[in-house]
Protein backbone atom coordinates (compact mmCIF):
# COMPACT_ATOMS: atom_id res chain seq x y z
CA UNK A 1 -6.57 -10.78 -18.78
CA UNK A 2 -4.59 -9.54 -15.34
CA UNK A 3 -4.51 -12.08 -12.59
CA UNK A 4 -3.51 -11.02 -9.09
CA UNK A 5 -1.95 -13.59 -6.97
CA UNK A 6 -3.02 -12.37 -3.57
CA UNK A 7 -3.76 -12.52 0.23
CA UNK A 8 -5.85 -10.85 1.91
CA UNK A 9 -4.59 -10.14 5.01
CA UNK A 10 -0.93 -8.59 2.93
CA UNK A 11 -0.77 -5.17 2.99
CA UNK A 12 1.80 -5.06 -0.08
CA UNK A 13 -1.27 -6.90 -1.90
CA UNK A 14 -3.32 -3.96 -0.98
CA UNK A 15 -1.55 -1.75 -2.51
CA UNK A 16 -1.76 -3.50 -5.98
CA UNK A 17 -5.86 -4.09 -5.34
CA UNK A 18 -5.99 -0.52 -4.49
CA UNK A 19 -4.56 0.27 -8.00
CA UNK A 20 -6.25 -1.99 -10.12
CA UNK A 21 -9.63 -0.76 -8.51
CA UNK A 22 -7.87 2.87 -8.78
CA UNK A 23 -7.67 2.12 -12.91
CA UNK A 24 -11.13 0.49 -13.10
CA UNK A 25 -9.41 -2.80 -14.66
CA UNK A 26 -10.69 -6.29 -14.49
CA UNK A 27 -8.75 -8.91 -12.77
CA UNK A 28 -9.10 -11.88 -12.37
CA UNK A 29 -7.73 -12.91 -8.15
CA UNK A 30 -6.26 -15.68 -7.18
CA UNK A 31 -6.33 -15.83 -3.28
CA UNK A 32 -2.81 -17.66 -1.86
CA UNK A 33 -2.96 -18.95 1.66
CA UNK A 34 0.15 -17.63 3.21
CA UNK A 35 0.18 -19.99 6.00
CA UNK A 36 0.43 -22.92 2.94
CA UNK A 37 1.36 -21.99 -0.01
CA UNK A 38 1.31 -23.92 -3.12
CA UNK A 39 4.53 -25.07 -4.77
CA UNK A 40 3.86 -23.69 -7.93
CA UNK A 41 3.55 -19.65 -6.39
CA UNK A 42 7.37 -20.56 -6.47
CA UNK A 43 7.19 -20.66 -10.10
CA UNK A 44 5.69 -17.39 -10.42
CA UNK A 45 8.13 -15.49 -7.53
CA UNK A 46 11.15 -17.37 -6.66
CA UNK A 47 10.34 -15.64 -3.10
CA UNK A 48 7.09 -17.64 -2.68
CA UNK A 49 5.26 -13.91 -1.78
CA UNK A 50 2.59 -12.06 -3.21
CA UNK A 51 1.19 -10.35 -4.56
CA UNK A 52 2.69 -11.26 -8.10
CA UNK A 53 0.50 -9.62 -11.41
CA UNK A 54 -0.02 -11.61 -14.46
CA UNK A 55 -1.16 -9.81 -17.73
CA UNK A 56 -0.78 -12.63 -20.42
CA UNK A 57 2.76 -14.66 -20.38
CA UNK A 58 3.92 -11.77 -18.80
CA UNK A 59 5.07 -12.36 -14.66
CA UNK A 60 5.91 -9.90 -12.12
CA UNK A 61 6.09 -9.59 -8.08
CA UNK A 62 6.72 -7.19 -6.02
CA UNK A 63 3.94 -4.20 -4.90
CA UNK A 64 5.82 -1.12 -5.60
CA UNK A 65 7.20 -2.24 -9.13
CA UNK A 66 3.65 -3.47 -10.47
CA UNK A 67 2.02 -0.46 -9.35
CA UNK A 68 4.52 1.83 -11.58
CA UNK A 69 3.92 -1.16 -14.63
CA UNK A 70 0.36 -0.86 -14.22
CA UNK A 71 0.78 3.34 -13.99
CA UNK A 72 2.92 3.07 -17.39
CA UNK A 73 0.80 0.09 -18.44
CA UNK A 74 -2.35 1.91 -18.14
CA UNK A 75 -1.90 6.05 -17.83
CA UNK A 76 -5.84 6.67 -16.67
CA UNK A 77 -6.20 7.55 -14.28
CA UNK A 78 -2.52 8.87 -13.82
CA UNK A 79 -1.38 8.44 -10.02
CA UNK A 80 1.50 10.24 -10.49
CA UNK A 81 1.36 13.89 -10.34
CA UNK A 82 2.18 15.60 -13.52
CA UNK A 83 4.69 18.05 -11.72
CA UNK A 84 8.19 16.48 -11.89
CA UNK A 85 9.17 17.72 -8.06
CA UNK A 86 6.10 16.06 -6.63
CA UNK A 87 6.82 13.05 -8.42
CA UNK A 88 9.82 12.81 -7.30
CA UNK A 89 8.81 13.53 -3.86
CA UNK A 90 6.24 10.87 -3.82
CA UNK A 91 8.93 8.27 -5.38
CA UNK A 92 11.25 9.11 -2.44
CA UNK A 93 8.71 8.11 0.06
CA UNK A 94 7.83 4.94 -1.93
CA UNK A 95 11.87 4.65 -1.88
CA UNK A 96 11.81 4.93 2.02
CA UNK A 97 9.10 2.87 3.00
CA UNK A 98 10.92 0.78 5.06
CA UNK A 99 11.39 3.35 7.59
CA UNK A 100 7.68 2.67 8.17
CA UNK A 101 7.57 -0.78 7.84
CA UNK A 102 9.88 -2.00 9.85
CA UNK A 103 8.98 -0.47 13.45
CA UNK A 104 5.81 -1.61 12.30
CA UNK A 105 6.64 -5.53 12.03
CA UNK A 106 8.60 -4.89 14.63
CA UNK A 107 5.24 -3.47 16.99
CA UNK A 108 3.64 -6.83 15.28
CA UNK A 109 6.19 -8.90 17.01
CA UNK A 110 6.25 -7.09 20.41
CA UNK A 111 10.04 -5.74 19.99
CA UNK A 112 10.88 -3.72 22.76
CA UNK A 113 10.86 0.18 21.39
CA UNK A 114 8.90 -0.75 18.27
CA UNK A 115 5.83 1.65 18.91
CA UNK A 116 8.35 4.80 20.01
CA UNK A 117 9.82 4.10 16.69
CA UNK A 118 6.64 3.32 14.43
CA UNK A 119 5.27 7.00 16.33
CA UNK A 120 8.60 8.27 15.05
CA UNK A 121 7.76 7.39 11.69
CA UNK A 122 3.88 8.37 11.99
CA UNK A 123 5.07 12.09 13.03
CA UNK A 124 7.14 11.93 9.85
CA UNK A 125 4.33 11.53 7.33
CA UNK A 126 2.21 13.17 9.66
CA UNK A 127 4.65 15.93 9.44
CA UNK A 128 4.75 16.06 5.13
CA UNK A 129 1.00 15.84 5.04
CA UNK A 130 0.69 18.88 7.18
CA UNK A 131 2.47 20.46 3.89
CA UNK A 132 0.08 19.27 0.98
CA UNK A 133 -2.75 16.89 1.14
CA UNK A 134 -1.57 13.74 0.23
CA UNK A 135 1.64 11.90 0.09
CA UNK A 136 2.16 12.19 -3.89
CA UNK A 137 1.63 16.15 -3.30
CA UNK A 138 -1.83 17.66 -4.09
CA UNK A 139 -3.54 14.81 -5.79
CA UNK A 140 -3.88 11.33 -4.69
CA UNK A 141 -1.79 8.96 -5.83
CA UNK A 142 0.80 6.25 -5.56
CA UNK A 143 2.58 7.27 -2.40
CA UNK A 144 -0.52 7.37 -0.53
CA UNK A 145 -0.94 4.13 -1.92
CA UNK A 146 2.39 2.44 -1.03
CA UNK A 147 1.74 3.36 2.85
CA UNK A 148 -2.56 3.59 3.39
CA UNK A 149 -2.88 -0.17 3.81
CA UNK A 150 -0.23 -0.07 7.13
CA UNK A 151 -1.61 2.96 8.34
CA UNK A 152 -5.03 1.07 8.31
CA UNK A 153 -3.74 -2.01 9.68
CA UNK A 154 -1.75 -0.37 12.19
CA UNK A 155 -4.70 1.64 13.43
CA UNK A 156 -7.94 -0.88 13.24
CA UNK A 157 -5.65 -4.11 13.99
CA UNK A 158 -2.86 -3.13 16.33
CA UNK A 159 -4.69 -0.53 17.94
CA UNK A 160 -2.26 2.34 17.26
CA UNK A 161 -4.06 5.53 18.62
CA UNK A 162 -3.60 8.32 15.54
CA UNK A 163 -5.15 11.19 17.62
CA UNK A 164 -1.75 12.97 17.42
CA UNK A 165 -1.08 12.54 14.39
CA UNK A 166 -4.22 15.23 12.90
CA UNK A 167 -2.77 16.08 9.22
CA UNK A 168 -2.33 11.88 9.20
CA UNK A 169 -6.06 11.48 10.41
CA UNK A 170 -7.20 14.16 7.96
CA UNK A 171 -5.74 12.04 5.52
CA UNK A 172 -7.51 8.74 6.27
CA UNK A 173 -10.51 10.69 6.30
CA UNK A 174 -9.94 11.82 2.64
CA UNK A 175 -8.79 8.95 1.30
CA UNK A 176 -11.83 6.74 2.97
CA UNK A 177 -14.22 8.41 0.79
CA UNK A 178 -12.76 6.33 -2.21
CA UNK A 179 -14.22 3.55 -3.26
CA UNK A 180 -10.69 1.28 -3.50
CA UNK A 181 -9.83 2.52 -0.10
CA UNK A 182 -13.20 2.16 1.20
CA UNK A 183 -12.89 -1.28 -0.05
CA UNK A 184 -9.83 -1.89 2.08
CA UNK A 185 -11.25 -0.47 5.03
CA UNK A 186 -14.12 -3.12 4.68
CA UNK A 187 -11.38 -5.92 4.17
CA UNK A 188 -9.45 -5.07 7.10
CA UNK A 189 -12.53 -4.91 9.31
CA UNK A 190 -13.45 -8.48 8.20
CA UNK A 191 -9.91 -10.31 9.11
């Protein structure tokens, strides 16, 4: 049996419920309160974060690396593109996240330049999904995962207008009609 340690409100815990709904497996969650968390979360993620997967005896945190265990773990649906360029184009962006996430924490905190630079960033995807339809290339798949639950958050939380940003709205509007995105959506609107 899978257990997800997770929080609601965590965007990297999104990612890993949008890929176990993604695979249609079972789970068992575990919901952590990130404002108190319980000494033994330690145990699982010397960190203290979430989301951590457990499949067994078998322990692992981090977002990006259990999505690519449960991709190798469980191949169907695949949510990497068979092609080897648009894998590896969809790995890079998983690779660069950060360039996204951290004008976003930074707009979160009210930094000074922080929405210039998450707008930066936003042009940038907006930018390589002008070129194909999603992130991982012409299928849906695990770069679209790594960055949909910010894009949400930043746009139905923080109030960041997408209007510019058309190929990037396009996007949200494809990727809303699934049912583990759709699923998001309705978590984000109830925090």
């Amino acid at each position: 049996m899978i257990t997800l340690y997770d929080a609601s409100r965590c965007p990297y815990c999104a990612r890993v419920r949008i890929v176990l709904a993604e695979k249609g497996l079972e789970h068992e969650t575990v919901e952590i309160d990130l404002d108190d968390r319980p000494a033994w979360i330690y145990e699982k993620n010397p960190l203290g974060k979430v989301p951590v997967l457990e499949e067994d005896a078998f322990v692992l945190p981090e977002s990006a690396v259990i999505d690519e265990y449960l991709e190798e773990r469980y191949p169907e649906p695949a949510l990497w593109p068979a092609d080897a360029a648009e894998r590896a184009f969809g790995r890079l962006l998983v690779f660069r996240f950060d360039q996204l996430s951290k004008p976003y924490y930074a707009l979160r905190r009210g930094e000074d330049g922080a929405r210039e630079r998450l707008d930066a960033e936003l042009a940038k995807l907006n930018a390589a999904l002008a070129a194909r339809p999603f992130l991982s290339g012409r299928e849906f798949g695990l770069a679209d995962v790594a960055y949909v639950p910010w894009i949400l958050r930043a746009r139905d939380r923080m109030g960041v207008e997408l209007r510019s940003f058309q190929a990037l709205t396009d996007w949200l509007e494809r990727l809303s009609a699934r049912p583990s995105i759709a699923a998001e959506l309705d978590l984000v609107a109830a925090l």
